[in-house]
Protein backbone atom coordinates (compact mmCIF):
# COMPACT_ATOMS: atom_id res chain seq x y z
CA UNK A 1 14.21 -18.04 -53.46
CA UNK A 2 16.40 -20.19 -51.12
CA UNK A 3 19.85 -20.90 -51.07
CA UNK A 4 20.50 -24.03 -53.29
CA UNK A 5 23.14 -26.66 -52.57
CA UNK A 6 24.45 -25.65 -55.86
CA UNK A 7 23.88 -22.14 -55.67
CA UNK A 8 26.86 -23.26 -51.80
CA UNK A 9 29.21 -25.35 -53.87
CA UNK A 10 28.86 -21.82 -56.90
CA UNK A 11 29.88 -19.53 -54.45
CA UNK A 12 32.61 -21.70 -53.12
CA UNK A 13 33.88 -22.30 -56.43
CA UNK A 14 33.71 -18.25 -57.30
CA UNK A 15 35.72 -17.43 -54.28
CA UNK A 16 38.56 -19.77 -54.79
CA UNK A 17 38.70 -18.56 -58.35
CA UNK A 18 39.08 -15.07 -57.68
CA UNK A 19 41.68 -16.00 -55.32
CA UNK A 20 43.54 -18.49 -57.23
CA UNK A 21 46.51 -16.20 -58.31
CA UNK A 22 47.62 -15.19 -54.87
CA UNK A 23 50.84 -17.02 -53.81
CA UNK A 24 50.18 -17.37 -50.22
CA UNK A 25 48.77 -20.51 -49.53
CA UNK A 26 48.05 -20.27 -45.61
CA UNK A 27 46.42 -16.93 -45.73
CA UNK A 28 43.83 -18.63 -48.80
CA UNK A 29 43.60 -21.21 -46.73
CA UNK A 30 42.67 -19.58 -43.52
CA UNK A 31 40.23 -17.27 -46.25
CA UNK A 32 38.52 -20.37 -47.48
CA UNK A 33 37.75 -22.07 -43.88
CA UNK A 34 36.33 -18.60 -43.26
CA UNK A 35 33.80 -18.88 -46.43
CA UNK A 36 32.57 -22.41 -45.95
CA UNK A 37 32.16 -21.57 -42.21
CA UNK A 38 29.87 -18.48 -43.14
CA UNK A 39 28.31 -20.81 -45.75
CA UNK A 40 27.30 -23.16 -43.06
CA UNK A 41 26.08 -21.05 -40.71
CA UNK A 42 23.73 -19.44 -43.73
CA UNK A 43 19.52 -19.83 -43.22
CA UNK A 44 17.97 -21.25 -46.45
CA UNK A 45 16.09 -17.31 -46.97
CA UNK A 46 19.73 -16.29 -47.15
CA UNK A 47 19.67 -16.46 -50.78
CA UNK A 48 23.10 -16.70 -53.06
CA UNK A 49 22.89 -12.80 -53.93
CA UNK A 50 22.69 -12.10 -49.45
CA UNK A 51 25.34 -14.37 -48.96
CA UNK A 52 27.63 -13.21 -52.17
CA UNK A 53 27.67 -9.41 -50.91
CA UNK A 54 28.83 -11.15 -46.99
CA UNK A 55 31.38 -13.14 -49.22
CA UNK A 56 32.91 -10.43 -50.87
CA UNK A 57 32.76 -8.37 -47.43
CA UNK A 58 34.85 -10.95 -46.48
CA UNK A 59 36.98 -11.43 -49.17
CA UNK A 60 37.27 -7.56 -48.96
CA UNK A 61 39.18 -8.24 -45.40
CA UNK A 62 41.65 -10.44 -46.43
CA UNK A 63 42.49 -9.05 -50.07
CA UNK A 64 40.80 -5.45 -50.30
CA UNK A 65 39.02 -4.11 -53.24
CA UNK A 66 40.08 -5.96 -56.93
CA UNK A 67 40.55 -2.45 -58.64
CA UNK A 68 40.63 -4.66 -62.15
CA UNK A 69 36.60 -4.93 -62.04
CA UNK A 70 36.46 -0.66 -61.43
CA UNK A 71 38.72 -0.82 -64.52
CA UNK A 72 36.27 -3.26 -66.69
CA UNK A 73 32.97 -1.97 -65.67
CA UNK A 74 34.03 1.19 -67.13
CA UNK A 75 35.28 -0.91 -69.98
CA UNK A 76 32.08 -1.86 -70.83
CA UNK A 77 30.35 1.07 -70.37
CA UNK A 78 32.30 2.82 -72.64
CA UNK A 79 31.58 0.27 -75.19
CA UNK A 80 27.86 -0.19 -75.05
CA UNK A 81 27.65 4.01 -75.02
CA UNK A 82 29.90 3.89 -78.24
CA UNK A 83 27.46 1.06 -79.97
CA UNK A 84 24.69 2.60 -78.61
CA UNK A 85 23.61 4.34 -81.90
CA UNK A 86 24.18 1.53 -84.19
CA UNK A 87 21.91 -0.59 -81.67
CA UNK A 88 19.00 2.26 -81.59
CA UNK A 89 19.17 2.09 -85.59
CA UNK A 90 19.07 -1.63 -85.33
CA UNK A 91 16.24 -1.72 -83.32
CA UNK A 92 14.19 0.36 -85.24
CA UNK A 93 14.33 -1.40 -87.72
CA UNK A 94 11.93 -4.15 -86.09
CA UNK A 95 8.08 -3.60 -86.54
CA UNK A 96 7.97 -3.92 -82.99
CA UNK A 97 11.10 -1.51 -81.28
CA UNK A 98 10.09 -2.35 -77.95
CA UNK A 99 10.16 -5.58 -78.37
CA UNK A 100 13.17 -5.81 -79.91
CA UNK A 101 14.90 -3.50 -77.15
CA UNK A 102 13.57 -5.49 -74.85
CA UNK A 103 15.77 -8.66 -76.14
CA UNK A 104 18.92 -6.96 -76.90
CA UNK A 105 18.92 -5.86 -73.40
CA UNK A 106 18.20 -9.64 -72.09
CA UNK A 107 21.26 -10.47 -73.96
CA UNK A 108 23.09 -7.61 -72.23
CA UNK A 109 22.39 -9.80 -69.05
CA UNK A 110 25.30 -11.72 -70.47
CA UNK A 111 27.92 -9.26 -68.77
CA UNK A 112 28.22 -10.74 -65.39
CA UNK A 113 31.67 -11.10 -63.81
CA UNK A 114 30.17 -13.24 -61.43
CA UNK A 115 28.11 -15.69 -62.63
CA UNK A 116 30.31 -16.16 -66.30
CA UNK A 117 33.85 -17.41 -65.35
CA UNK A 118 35.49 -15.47 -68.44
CA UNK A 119 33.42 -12.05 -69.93
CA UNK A 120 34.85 -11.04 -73.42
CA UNK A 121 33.67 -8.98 -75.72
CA UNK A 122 33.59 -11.52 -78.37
CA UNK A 123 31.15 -13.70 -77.04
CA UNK A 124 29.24 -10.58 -75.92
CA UNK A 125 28.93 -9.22 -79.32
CA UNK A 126 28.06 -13.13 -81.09
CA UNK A 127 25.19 -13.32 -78.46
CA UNK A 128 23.82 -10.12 -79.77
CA UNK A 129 23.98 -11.26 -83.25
CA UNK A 130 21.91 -14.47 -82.64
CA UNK A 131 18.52 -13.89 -83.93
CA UNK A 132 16.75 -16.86 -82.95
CA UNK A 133 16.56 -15.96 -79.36
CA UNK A 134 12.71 -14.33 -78.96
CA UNK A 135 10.79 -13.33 -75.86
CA UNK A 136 8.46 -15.56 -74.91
CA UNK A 137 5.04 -14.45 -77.01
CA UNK A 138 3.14 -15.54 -74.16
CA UNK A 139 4.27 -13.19 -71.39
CA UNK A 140 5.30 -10.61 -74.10
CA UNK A 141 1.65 -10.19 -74.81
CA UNK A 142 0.70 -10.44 -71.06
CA UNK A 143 3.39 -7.70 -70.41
CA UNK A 144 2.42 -5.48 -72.95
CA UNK A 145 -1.10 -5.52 -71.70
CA UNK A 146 -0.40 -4.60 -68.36
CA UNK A 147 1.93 -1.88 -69.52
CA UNK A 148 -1.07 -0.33 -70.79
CA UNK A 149 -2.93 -0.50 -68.05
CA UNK A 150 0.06 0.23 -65.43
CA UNK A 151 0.85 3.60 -64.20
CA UNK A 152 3.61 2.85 -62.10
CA UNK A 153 6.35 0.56 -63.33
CA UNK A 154 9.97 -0.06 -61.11
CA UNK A 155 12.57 -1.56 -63.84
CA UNK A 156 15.19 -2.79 -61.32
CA UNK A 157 18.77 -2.43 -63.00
CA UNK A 158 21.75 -5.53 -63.50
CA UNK A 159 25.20 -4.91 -65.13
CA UNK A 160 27.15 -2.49 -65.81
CA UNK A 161 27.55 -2.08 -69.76
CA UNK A 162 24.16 -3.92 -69.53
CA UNK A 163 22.34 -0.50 -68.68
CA UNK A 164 23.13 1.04 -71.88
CA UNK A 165 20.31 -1.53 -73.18
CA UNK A 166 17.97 -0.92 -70.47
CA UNK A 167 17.95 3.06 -71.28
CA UNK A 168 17.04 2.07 -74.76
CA UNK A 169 14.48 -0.07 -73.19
CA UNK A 170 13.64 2.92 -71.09
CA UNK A 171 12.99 5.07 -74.00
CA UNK A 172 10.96 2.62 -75.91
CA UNK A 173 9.02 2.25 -73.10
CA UNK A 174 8.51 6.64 -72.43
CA UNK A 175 7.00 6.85 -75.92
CA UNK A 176 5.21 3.90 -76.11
CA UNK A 177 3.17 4.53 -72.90
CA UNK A 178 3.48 7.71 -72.14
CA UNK A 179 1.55 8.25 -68.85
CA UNK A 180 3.95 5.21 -67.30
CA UNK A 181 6.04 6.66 -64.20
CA UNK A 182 9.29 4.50 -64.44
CA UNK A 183 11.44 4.56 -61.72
CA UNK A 184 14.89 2.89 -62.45
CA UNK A 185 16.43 0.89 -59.12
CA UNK A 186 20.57 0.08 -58.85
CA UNK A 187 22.84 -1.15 -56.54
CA UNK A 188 23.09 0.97 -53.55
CA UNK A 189 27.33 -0.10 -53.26
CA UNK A 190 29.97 -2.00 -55.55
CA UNK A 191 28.51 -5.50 -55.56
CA UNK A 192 30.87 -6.72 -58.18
CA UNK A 193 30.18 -5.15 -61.67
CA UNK A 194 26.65 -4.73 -61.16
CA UNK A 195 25.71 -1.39 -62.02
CA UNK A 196 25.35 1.31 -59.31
CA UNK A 197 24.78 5.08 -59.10
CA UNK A 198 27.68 6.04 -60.44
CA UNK A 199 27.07 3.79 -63.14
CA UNK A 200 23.45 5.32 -64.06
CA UNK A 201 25.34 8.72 -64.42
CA UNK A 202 27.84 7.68 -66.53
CA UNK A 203 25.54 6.46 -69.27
CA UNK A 204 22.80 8.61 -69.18
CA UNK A 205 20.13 6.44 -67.12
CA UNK A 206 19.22 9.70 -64.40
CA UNK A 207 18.54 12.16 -67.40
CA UNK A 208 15.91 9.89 -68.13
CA UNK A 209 13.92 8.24 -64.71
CA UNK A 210 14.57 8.81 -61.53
CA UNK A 211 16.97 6.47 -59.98
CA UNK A 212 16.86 4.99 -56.32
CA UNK A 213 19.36 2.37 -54.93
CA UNK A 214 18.63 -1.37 -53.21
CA UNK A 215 20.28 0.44 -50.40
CA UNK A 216 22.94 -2.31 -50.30
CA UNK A 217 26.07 -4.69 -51.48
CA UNK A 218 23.81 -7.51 -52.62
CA UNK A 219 23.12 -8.34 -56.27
CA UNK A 220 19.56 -8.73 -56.33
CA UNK A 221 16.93 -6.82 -53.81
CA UNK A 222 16.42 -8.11 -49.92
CA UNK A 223 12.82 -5.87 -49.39
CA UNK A 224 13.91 -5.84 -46.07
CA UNK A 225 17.04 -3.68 -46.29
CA UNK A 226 15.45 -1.12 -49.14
CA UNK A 227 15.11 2.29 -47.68
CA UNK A 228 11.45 3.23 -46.79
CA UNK A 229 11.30 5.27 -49.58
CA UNK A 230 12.65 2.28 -51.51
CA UNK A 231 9.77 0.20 -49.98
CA UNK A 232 7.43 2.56 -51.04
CA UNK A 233 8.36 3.23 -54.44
CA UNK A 234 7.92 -0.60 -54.81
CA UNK A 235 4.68 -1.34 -52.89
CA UNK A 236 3.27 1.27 -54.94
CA UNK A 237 4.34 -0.03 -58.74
CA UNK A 238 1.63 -1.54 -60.65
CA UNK A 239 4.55 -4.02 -62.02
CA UNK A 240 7.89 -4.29 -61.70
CA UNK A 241 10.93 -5.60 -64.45
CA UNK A 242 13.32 -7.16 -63.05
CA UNK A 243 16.80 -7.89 -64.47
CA UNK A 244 19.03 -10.50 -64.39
CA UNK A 245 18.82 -13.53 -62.34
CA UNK A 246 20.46 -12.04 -58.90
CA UNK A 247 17.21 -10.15 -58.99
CA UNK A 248 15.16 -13.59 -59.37
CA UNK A 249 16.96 -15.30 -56.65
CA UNK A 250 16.12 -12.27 -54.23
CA UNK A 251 12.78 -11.48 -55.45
CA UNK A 252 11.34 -14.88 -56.16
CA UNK A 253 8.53 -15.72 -53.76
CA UNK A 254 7.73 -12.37 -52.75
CA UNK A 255 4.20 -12.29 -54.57
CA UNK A 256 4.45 -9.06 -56.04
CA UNK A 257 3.68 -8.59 -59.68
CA UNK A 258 7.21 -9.23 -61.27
CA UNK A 259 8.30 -9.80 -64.95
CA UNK A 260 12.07 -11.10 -65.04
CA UNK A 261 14.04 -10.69 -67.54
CA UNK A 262 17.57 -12.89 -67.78
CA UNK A 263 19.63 -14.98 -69.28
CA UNK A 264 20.29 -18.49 -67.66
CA UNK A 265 24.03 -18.35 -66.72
CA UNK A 266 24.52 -21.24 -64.64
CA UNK A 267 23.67 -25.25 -64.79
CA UNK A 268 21.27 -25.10 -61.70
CA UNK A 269 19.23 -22.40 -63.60
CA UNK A 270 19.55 -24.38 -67.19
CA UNK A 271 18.51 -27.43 -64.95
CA UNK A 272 15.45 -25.39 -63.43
CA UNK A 273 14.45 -24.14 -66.82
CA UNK A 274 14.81 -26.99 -68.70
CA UNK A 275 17.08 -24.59 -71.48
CA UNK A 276 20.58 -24.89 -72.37
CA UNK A 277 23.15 -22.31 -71.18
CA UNK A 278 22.53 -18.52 -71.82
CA UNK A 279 18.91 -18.95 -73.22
CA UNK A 280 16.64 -15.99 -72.59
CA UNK A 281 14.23 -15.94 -70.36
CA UNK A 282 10.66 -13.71 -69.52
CA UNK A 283 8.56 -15.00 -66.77
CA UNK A 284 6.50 -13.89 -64.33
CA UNK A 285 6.33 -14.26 -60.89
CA UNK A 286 2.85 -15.34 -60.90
CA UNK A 287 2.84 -17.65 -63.77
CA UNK A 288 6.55 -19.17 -62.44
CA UNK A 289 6.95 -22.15 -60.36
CA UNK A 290 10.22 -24.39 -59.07
């Protein structure tokens, strides 16, 4: 997918916002001139997730690390492991479980600290009350077909607190189609508060699948930059889920046999969609156009 004129004036926006606090007015001066230079000098295949790991690289050198998002990805672990029974009893409830895991972990997608100016809890825990926000029967039925017929499957990982869901998913998936090899992908370094090795551990995610990285920063997966294994474990996946909409923005365009799965966070992607803000999505990359 390529880098929007939106998706610029975004990441502009985000960076001044995370700086806005600082009191020094040359240095966030100097650090802005720096981002809209790197912006400009961007090619349109460097899509927003490529150019947000470079931003925060940079940001990194004038500011260091923002220990506060260590602090609330933990945060949110922590509570998605503690409501993680109530939501497996919830879910079974539902003729369909997988279906139903499926769409509590879309609304997980909801727990991005950089594409939703102001994360709480609150708003976190209303969205996963809302009951009139269904997959998509279309490409439900179409995915549940080709899980059948799949053997390999690569269910690439978003958020922190987020992952909880997707283990739930995970399971529903192990006993519904037993045969299916699921390999679980994360972020290969901190890329915000999207979820990364460290992450998978914590909750549980690597005593279920195996578990490779993106090899990278970058919130969403650049093919290019995988490790060859990485490459590998991809090519070879009769389909792929993909989380979240950094994932879309990478992967978009790529041709392989894709099924996202996000929430639309932002007005360019409510705009593209046609859907108001934080509407759930499942499409596929075949059946998807923009």
């Amino acid at each position: 997918m390529l880098l929007y004129s939106k998706c610029m004036c975004c990441l502009v926006n985000q960076q001044e916002r995370l700086i806005e606090n600082f009191k020094d007015e040359e240095k966030k001066a100097a650090f802005m001139r720096e981002v809209m230079a790197l912006l400009g000098s961007s090619r349109p295949e460097h899509n927003a997730p490529w150019m947000g790991a470079l931003l925060t690289k940079l940001r990194e050198k004038y500011y260091g690390k923002d220990e506060k998002i260590a602090q609330m990805k933990q945060e949110f672990n922590r509570l998605l492991l503690q409501m993680e029974p109530e939501l497996e009893q919830e879910i079974h409830k539902s003729r369909d479980a997988l279906r139903e895991a499926i769409r509590f972990a879309r609304i997980g997608n909801y727990i991005d600290f950089s594409a939703v100016e102001h994360v709480t809890k609150e708003e976190f825990l209303e969205l996963l009350r809302r009951e009139n926000d269904q997959l998509d029967e279309t490409e439900y039925g179409h995915l549940r077909r080709e899980l059948g017929e799949a053997s390999r499957l690569v269910y690439i990982m978003d958020n922190c607190g987020e992952i909880v869901l997707d283990k739930i998913v995970i399971r529903e998936l192990k006993k519904t189609y037993p045969r299916l090899h699921i390999t679980a992908m994360v972020r290969g370094e901190d890329a915000i508060n999207d979820a990364t090795l460290e992450d998978a551990e914590m909750v549980g995610i690597t005593e279920e699948v195996p578990v490779i990285t993106n090899n990278s920063s970058i919130q969403g997966v650049i093919y290019s930059k995988l490790t060859e294994e990485g490459k590998e474990i991809v090519d070879s996946a009769d389909l792929i889920l993909a989380k979240g909409q950094g994932n879309f923005e990478s992967l978009h365009g790529c041709g392989k046999n894709i099924y996202y799965l996000f929430l639309c966070k932002c007005r360019h992607f409510s705009s593209q969609f046609g859907v108001e803000r934080f509407q759930g999505m499942l499409i596929n990359e075949k059946r998807v156009s923009l």
